[in-house]
Protein backbone atom coordinates (compact mmCIF):
# COMPACT_ATOMS: atom_id res chain seq x y z
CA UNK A 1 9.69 2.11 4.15
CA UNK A 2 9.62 -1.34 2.78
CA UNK A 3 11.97 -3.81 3.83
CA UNK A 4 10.96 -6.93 2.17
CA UNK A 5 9.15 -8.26 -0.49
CA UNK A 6 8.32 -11.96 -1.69
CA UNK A 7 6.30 -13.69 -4.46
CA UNK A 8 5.48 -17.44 -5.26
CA UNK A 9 3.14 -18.59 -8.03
CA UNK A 10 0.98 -20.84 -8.74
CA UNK A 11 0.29 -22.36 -5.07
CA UNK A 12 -2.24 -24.19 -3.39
CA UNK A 13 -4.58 -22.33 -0.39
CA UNK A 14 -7.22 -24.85 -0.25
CA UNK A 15 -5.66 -24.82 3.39
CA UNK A 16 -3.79 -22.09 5.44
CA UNK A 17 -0.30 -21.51 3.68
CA UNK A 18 2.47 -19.69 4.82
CA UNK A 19 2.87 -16.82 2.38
CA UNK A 20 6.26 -15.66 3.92
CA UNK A 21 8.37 -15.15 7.16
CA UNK A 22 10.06 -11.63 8.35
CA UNK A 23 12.78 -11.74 11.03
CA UNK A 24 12.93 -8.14 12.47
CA UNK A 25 16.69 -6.79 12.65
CA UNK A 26 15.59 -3.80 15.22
CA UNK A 27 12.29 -2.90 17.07
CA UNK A 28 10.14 -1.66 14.39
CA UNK A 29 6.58 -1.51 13.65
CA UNK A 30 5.42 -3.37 11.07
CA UNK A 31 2.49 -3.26 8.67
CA UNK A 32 2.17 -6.64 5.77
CA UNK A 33 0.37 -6.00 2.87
CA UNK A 34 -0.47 -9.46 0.88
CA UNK A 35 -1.94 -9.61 -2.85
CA UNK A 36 -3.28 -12.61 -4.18
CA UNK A 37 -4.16 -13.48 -7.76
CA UNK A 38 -6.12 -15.92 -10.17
CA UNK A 39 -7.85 -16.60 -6.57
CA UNK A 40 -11.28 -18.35 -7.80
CA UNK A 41 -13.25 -15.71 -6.09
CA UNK A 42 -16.81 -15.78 -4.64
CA UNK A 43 -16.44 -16.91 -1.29
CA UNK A 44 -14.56 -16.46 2.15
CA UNK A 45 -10.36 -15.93 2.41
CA UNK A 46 -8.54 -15.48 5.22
CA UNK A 47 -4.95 -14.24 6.71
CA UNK A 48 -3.15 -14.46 10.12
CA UNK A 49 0.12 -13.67 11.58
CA UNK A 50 1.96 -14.83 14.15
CA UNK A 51 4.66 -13.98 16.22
CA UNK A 52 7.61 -15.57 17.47
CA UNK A 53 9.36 -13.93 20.02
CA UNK A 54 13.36 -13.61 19.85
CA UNK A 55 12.81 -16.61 17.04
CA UNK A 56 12.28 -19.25 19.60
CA UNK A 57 9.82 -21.29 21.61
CA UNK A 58 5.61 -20.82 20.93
CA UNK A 59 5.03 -18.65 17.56
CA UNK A 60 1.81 -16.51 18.82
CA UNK A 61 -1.10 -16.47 16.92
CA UNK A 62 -2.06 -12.06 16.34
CA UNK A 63 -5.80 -12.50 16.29
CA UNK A 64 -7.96 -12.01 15.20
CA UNK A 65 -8.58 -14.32 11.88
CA UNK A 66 -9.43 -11.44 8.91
CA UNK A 67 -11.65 -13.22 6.69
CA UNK A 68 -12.62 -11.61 3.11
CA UNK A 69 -16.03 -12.36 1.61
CA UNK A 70 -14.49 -12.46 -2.44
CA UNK A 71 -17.06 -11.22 -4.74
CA UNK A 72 -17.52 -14.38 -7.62
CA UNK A 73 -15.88 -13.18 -10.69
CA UNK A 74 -13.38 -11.07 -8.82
CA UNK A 75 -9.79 -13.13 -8.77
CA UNK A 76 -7.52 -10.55 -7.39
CA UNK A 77 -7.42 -9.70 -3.95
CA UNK A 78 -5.47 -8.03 -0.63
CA UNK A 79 -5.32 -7.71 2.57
CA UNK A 80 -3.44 -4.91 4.60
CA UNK A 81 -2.83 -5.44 8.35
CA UNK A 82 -3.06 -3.87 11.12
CA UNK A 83 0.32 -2.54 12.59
CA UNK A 84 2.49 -5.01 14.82
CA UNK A 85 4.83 -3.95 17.33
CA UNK A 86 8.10 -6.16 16.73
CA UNK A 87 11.61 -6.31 18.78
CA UNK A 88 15.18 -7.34 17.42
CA UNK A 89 15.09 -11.29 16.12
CA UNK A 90 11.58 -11.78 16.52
CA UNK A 91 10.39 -13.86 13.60
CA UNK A 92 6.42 -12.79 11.70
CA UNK A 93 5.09 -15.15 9.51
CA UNK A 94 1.78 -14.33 7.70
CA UNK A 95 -0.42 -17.05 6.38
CA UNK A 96 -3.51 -16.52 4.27
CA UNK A 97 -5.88 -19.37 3.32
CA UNK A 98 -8.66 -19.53 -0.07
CA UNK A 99 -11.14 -21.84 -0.86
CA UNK A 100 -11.36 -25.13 -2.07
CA UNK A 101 -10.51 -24.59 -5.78
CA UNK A 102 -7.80 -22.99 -4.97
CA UNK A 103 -5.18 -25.75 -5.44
CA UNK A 104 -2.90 -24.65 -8.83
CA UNK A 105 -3.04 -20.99 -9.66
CA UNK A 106 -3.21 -18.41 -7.34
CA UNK A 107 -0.18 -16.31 -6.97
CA UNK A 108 0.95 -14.45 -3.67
CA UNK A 109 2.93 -10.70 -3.26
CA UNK A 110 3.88 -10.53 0.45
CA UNK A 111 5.63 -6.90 0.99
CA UNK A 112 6.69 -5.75 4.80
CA UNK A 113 6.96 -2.06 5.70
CA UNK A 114 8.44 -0.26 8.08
CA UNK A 115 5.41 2.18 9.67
CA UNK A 116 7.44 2.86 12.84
CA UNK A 117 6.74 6.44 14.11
CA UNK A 118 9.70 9.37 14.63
CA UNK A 119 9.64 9.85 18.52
CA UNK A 120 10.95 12.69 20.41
CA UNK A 121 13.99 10.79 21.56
CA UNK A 122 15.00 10.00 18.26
CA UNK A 123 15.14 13.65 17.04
CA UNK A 124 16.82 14.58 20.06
CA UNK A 125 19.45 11.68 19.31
CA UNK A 126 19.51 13.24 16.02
CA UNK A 127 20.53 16.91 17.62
CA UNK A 128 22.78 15.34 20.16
CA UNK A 129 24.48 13.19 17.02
CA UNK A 130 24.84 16.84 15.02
CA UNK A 131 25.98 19.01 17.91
CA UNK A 132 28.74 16.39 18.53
CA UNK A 133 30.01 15.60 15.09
CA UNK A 134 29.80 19.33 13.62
CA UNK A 135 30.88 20.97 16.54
CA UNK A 136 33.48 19.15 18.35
CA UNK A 137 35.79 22.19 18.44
CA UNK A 138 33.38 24.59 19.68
CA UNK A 139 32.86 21.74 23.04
CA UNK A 140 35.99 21.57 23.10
CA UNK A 141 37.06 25.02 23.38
CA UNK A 142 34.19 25.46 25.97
CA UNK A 143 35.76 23.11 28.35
CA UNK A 144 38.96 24.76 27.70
CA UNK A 145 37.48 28.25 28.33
CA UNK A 146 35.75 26.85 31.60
CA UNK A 147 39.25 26.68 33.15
CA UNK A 148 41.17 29.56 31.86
CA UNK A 149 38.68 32.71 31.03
CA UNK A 150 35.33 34.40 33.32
CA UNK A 151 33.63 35.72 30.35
CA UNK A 152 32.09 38.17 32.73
CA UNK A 153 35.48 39.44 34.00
CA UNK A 154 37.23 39.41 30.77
CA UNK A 155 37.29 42.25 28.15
CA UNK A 156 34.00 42.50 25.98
CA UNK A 157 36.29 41.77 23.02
CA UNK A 158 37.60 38.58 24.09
CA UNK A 159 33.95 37.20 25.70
CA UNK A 160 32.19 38.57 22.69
CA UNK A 161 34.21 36.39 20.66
CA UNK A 162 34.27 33.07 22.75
CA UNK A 163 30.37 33.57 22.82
CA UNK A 164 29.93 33.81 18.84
CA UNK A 165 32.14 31.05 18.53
CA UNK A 166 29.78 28.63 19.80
CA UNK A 167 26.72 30.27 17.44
CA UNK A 168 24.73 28.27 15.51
CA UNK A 169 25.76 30.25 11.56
CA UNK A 170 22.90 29.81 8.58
CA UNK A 171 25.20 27.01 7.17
CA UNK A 172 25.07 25.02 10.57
CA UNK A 173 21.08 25.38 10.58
CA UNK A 174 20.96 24.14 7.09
CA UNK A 175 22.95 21.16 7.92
CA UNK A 176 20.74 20.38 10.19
CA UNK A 177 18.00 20.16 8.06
CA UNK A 178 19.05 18.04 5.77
CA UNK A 179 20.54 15.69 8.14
CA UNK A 180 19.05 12.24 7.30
CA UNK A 181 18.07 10.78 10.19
CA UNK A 182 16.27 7.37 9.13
CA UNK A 183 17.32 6.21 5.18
CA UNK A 184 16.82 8.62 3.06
CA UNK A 185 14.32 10.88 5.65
CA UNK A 186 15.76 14.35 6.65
CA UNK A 187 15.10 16.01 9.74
CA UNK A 188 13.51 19.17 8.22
CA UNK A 189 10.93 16.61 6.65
CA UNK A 190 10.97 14.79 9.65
CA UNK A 191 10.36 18.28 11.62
CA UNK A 192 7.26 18.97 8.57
CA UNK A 193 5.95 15.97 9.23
CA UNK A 194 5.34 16.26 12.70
CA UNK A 195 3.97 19.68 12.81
CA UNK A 196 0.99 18.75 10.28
CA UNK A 197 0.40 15.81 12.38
CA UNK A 198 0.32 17.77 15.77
CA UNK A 199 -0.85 21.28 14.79
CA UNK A 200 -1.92 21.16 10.87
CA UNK A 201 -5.59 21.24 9.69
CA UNK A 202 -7.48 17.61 9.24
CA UNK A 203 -9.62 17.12 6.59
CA UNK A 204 -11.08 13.45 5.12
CA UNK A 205 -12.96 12.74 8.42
CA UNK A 206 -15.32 9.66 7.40
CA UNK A 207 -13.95 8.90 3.79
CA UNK A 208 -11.30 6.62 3.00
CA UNK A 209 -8.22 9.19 2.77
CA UNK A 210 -7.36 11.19 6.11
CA UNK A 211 -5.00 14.19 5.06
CA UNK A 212 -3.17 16.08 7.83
CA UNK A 213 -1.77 19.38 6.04
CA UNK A 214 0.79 22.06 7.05
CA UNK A 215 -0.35 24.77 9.67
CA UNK A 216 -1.15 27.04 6.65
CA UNK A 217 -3.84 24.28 4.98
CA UNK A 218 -1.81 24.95 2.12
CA UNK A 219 0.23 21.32 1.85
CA UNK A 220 -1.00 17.81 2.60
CA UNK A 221 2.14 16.29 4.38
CA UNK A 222 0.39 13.07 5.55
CA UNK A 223 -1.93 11.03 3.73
CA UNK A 224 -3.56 8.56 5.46
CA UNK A 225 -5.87 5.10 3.37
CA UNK A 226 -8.11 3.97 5.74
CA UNK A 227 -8.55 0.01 4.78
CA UNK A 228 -11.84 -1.88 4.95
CA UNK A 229 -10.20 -5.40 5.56
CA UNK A 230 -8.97 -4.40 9.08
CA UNK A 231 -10.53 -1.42 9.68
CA UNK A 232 -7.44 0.55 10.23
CA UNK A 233 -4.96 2.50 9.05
CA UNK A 234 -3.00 1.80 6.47
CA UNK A 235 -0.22 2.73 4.70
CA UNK A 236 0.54 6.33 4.87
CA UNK A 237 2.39 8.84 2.08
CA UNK A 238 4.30 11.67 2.86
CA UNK A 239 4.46 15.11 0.51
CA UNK A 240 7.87 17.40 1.34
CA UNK A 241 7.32 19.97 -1.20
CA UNK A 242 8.55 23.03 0.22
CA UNK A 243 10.74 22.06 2.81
């Protein structure tokens, strides 16, 4: 998910410029991606973060320097980083640097993204969240059961029908589905997701795109760039058909 974007023109990276600053509103992990054009090309740029923790005191260099041998001729360029681990109010700046003729044209596209992964206490937040808000009544009566009825004791009748209360029906499992759990993400894609990731077929192994498919092999749910400049991951896509 992105969460911010910023562009200035026509600036001057003969030196190391600050391209843009993110102050994190949660703990997240972050990814930057930063696109530079009319660069002058055929020689060495470079980019750095750092990291300022709570937005006060030292701002921490995240080594190391990535430097990008430019190509001459070639005047657009990018650089996608590595994932950073941020907490509420810390402050990221990212700075990138060119070469010496690089004083009046080159133009900068700083975007932030959200790349912060769906743990197992969030989706059992999410269940807790649902099972509270849809079925208040059903806890309720439960409670109110504990003190008043034995369901073993009682007539089948009467326990049958304080057990189905509390069933889950078709409708309830549907709306738990398509419960959105993070922006616009549901928790059945959230669910599809995970399984290709932990028990779908791999293929891409040592090319640039890593897919991670459903148990069947029959739907890429993840795809994975792998990026040169850093030698990582970077951003991934996500494919819900089906689900």
């Amino acid at each position: 998910m992105r969460l911010q974007t910023a562009t200035i023109s026509n600036q001057n990276i003969s030196a190391y410029l600050l391209a843009d600053t993110y102050t994190a509103d949660a703990d997240r992990e972050l990814t930057v991606f930063v696109a530079l054009n009319q660069v002058a090309g055929g020689g060495d740029y470079s980019v750095y973060l750092t990291r300022q923790l709570a937005g006060a005191g030292a701002a921490y260099m995240v080594g190391p320097i990535t430097t990008f041998t430019v190509p001459a001729a070639q005047t657009a360029i990018a650089f996608q980083s590595i994932t950073v681990e941020v907490e509420d109010t810390d402050v990221v700046k990212v700075y990138v640097k060119g070469l010496a003729g690089d004083t009046t044209t080159p133009d900068i596209i700083t975007r932030w993204f959200d790349v912060t992964a769906l743990h197992s206490q969030d989706v059992a937040d999410a269940v807790l969240d649902e099972a509270i808000g849809a079925h208040t009544g059903f806890l309720t009566t439960l409670a109110v059961a504990g003190d008043q009825m034995d369901l073993v004791d009682a007539p089948n009748a009467t326990a049958v029908g304080a057990i189905q209360f509390g069933l889950a029906t078709p409708a309830d499992v549907e709306a738990l589905l398509t419960l959105q759990i993070d922006g616009t993400l549901t928790f059945g894609q959230a669910l599809a997701v995970m399984v290709a990731r932990l028990a779908g077929p791999t293929s891409g192994g040592g090319t640039a795109t890593i897919i991670f498919s459903n148990p069947a092999g029959t739907q890429a749910r993840i795809t994975m760039p792998i990026t040169s400049a850093f030698d990582d991951r970077g951003v991934p896509t996500f494919s819900f058909t089906g689900v």
